[in-house]
PDB file of N, CA and C in Angstrom:
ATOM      1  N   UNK A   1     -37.850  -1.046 -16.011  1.00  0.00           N
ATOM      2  CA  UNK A   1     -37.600  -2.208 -15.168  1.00  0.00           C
ATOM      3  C   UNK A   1     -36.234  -2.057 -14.492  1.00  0.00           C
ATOM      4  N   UNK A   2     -36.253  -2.241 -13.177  1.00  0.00           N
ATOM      5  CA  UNK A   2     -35.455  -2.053 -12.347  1.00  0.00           C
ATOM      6  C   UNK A   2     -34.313  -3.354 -12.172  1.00  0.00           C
ATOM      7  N   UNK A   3     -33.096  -3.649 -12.925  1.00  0.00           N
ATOM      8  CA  UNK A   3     -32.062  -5.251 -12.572  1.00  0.00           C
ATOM      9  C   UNK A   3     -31.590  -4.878 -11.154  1.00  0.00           C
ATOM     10  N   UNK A   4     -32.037  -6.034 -10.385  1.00  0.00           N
ATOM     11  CA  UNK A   4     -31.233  -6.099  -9.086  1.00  0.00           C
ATOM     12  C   UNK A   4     -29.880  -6.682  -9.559  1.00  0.00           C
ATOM     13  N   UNK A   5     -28.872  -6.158  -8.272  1.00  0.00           N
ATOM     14  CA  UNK A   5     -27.549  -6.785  -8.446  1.00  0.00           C
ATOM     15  C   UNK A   5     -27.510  -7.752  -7.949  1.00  0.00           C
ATOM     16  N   UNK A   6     -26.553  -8.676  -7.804  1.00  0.00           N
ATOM     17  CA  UNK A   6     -26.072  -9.650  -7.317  1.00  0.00           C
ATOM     18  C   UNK A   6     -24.625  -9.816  -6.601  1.00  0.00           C
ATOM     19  N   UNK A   7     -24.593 -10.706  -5.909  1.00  0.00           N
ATOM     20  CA  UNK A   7     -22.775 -10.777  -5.535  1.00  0.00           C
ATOM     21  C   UNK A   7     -22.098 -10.468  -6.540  1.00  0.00           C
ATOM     22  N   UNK A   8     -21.769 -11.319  -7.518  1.00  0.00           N
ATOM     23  CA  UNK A   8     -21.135 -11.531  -8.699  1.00  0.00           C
ATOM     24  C   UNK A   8     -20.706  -9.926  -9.407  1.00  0.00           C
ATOM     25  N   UNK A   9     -22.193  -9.204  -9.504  1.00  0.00           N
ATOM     26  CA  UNK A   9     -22.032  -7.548 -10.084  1.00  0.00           C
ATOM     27  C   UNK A   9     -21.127  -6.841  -8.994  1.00  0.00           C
ATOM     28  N   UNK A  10     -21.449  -6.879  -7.379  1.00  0.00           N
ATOM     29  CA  UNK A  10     -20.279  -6.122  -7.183  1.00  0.00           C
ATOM     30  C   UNK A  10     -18.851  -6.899  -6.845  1.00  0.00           C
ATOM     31  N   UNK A  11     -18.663  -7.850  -7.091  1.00  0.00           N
ATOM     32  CA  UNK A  11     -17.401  -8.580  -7.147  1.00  0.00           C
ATOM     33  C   UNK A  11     -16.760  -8.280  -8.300  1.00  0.00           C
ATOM     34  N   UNK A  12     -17.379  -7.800  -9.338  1.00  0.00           N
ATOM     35  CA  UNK A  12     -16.840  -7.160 -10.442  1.00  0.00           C
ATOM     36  C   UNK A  12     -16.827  -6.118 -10.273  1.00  0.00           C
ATOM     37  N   UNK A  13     -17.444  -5.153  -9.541  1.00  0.00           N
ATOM     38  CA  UNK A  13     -17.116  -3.564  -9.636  1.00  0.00           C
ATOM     39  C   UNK A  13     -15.487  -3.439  -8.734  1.00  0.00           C
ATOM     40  N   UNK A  14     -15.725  -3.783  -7.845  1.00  0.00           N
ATOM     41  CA  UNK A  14     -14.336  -4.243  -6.793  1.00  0.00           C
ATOM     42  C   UNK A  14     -13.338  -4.692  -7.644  1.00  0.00           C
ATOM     43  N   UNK A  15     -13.273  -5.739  -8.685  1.00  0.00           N
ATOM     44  CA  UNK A  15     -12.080  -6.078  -9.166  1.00  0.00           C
ATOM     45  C   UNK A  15     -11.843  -4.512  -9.837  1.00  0.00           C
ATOM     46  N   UNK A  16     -12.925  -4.321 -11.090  1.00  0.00           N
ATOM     47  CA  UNK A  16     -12.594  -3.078 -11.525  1.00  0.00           C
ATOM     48  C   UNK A  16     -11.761  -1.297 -10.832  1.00  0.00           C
ATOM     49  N   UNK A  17     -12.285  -1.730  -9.751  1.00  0.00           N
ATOM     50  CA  UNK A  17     -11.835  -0.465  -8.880  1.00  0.00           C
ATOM     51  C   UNK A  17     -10.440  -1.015  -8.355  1.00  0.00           C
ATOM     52  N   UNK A  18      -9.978  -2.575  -8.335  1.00  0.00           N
ATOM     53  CA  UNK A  18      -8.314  -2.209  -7.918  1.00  0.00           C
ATOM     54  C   UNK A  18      -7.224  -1.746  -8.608  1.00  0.00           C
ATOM     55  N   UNK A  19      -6.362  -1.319  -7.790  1.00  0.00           N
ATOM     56  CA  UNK A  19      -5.280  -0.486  -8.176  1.00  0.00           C
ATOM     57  C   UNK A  19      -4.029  -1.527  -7.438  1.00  0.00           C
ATOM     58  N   UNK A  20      -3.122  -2.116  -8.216  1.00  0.00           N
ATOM     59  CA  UNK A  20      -2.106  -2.997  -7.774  1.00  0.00           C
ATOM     60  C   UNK A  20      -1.459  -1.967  -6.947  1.00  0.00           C
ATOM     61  N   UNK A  21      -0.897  -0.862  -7.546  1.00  0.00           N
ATOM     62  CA  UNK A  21       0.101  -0.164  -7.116  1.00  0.00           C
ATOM     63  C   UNK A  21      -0.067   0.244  -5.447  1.00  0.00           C
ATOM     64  N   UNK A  22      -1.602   0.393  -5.198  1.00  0.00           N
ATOM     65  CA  UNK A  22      -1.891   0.837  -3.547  1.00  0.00           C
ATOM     66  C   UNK A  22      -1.914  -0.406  -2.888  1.00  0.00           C
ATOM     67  N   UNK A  23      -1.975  -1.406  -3.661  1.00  0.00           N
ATOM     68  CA  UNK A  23      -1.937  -3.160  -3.158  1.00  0.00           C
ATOM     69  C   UNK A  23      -0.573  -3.309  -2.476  1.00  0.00           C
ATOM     70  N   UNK A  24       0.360  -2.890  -3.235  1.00  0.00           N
ATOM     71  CA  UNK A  24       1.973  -3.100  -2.834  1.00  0.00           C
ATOM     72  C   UNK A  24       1.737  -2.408  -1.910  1.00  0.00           C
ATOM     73  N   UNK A  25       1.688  -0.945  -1.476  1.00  0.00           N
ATOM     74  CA  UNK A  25       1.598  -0.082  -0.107  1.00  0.00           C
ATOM     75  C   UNK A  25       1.404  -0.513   0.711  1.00  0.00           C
ATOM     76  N   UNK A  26      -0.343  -0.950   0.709  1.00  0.00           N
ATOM     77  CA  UNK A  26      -0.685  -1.632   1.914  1.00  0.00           C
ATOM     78  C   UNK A  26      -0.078  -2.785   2.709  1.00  0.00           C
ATOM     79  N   UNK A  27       0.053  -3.655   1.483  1.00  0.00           N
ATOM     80  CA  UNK A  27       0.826  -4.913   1.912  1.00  0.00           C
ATOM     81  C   UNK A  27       2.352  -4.146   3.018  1.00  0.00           C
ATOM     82  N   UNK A  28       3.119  -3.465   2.370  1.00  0.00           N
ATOM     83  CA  UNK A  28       4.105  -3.378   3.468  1.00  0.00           C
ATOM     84  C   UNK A  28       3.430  -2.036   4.727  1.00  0.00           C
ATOM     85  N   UNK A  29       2.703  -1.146   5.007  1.00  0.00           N
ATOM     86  CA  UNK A  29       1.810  -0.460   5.475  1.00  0.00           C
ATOM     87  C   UNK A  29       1.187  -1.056   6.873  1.00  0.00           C
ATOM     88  N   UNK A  30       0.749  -2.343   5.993  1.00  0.00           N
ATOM     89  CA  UNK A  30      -0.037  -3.449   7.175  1.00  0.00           C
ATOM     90  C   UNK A  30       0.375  -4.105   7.900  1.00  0.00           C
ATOM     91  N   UNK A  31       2.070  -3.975   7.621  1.00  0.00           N
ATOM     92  CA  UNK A  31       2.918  -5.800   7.832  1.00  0.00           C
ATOM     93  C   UNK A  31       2.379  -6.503   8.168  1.00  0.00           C
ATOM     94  N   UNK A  32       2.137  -7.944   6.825  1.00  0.00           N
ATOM     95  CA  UNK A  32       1.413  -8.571   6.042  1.00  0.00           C
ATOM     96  C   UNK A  32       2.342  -9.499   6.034  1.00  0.00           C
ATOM     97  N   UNK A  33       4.032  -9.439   6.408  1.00  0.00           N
ATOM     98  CA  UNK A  33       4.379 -10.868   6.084  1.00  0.00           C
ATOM     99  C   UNK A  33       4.701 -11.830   6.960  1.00  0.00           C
ATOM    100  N   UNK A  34       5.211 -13.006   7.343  1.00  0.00           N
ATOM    101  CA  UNK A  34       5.492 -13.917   8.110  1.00  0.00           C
ATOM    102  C   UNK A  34       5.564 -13.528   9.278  1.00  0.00           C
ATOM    103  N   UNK A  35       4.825 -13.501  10.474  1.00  0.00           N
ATOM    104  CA  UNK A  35       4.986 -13.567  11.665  1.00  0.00           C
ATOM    105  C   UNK A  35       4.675 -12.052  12.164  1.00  0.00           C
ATOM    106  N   UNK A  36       4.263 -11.304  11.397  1.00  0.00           N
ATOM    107  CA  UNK A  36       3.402 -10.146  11.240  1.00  0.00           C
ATOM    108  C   UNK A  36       2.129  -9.701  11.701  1.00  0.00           C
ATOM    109  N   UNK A  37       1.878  -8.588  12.667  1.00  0.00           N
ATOM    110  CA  UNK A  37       0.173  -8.701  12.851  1.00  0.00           C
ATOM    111  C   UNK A  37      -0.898  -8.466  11.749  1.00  0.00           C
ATOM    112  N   UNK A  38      -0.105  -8.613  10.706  1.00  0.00           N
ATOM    113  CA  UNK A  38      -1.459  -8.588   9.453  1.00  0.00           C
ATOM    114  C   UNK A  38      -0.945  -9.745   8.148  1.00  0.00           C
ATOM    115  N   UNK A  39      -0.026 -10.766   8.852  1.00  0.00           N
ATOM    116  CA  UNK A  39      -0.103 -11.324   8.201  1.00  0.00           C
ATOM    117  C   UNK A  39      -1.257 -12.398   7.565  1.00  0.00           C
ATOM    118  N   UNK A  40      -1.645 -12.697   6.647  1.00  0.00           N
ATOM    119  CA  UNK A  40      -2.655 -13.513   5.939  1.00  0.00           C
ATOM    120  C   UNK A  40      -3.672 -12.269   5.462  1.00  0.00           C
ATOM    121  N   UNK A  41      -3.702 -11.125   5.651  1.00  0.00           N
ATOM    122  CA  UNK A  41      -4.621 -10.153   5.058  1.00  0.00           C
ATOM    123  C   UNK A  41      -3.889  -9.759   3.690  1.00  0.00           C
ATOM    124  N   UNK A  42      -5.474  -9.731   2.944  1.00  0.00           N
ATOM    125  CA  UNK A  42      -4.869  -9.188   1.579  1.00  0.00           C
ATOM    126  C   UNK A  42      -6.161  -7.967   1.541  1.00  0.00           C
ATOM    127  N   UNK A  43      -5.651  -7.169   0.466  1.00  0.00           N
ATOM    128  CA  UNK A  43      -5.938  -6.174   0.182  1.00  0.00           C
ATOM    129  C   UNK A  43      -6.505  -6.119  -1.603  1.00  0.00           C
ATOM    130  N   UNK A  44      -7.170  -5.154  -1.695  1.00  0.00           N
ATOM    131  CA  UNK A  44      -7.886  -4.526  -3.266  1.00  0.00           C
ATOM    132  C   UNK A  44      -7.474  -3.669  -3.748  1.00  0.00           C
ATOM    133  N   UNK A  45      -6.503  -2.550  -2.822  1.00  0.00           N
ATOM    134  CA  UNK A  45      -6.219  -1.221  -2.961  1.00  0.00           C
ATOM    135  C   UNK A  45      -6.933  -0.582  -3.320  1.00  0.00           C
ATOM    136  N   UNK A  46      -7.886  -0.348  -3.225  1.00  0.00           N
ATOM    137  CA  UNK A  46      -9.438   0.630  -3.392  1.00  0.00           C
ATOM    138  C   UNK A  46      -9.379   1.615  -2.454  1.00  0.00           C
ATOM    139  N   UNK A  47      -9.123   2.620  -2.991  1.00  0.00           N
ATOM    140  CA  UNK A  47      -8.977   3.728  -1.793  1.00  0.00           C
ATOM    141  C   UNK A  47     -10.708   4.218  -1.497  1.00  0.00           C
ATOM    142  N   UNK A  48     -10.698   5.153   0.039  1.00  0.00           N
ATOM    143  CA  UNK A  48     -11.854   4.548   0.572  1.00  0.00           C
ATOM    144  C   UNK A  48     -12.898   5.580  -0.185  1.00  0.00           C
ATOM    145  N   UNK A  49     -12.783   6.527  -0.835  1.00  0.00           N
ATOM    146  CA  UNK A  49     -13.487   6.993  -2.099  1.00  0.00           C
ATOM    147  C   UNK A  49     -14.080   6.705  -2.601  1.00  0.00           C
ATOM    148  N   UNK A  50     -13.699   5.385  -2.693  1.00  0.00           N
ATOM    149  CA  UNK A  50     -14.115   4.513  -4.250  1.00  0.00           C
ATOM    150  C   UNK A  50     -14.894   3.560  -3.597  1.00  0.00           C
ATOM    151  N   UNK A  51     -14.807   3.313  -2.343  1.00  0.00           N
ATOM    152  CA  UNK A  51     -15.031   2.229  -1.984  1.00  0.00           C
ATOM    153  C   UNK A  51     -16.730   2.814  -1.247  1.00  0.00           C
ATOM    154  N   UNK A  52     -17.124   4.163  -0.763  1.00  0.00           N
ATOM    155  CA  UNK A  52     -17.819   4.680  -0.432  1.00  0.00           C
ATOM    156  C   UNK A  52     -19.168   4.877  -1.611  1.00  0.00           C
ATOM    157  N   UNK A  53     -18.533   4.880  -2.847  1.00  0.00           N
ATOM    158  CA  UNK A  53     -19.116   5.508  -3.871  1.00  0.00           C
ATOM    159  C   UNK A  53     -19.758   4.137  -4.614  1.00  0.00           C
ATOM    160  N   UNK A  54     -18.858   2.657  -4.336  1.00  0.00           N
ATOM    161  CA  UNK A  54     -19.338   1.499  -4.131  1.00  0.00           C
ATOM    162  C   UNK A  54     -20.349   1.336  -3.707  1.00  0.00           C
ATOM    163  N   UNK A  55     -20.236   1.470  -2.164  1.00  0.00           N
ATOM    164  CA  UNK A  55     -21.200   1.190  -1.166  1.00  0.00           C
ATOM    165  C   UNK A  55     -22.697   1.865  -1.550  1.00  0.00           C
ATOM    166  N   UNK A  56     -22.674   3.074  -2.281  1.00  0.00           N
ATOM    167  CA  UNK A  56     -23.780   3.971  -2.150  1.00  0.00           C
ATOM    168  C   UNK A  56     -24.369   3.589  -3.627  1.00  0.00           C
ATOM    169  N   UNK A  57     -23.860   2.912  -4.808  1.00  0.00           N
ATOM    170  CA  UNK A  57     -24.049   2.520  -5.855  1.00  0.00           C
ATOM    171  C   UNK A  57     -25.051   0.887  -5.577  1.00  0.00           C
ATOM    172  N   UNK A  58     -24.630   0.050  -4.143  1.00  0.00           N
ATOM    173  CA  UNK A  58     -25.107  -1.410  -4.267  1.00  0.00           C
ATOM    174  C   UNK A  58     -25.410  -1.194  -2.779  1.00  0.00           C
ATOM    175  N   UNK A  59     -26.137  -0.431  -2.290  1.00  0.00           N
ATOM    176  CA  UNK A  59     -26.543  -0.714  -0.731  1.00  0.00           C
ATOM    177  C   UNK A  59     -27.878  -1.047  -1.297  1.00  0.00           C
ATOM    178  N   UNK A  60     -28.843  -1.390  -2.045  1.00  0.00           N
ATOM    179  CA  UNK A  60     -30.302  -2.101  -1.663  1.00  0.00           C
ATOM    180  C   UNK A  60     -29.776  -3.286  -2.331  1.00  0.00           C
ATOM    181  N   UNK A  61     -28.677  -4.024  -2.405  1.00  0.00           N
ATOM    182  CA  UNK A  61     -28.379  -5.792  -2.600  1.00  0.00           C
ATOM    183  C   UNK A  61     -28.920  -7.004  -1.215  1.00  0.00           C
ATOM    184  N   UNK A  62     -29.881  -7.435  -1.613  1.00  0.00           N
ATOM    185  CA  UNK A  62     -30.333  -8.268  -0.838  1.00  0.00           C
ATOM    186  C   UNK A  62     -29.198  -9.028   0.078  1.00  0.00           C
ATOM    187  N   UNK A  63     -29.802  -8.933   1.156  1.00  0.00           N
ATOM    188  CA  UNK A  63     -28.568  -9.662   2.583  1.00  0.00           C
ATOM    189  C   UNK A  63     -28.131 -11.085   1.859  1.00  0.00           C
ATOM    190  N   UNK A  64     -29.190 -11.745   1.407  1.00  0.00           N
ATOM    191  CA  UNK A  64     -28.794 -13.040   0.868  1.00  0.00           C
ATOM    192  C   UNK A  64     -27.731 -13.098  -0.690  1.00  0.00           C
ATOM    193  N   UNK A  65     -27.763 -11.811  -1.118  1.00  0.00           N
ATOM    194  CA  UNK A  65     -26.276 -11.654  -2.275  1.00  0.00           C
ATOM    195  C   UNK A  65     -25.036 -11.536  -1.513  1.00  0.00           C
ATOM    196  N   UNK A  66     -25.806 -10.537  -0.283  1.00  0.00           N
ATOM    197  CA  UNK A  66     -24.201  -9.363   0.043  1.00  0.00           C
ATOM    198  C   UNK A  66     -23.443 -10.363   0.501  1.00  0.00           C
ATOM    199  N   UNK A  67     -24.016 -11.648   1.796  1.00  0.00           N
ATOM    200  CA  UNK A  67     -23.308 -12.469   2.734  1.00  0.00           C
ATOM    201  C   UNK A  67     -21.842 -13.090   1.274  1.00  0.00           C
ATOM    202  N   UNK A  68     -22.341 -13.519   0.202  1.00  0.00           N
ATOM    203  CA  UNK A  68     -21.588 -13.987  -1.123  1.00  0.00           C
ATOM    204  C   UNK A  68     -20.792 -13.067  -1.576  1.00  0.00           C
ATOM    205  N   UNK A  69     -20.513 -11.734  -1.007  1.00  0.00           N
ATOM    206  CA  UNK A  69     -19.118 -11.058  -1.353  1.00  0.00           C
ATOM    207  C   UNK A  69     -17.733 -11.536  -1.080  1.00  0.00           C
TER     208      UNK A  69
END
């Protein structure tokens, strides 16, 4: 028997895959602060590796989970 995922499962793989330390980078990387063109963006620090290997782990998640990421 096959468990479909849900939002929730990859909202947990994502927390699992951040890395604070590439969080700090980006944040100054992006300029992210006051009056900044990236200010109000936040980041996961998931480098895009991980984030690919994500994608290819939860691409048959029904449109009606994924929109709940």
């Amino acid at each position: 028997m096959h468990t479909q995922l849900t939002a929730l499962d990859v909202k947990h793989l994502l927390v699992s895959a951040s890395n604070p330390a590439k969080v700090e980078h980006s944040l100054r990387f992006f300029k992210t602060g006051p009056g900044e063109y990236g200010e109000g963006d936040t980041f996961r620090g998931i480098r895009v590796p991980v984030k690919r290997q994500i994608a290819t782990t939860t691409k048959d998640i029904p449109k009606t989970n994924a929109k709940h990421i």
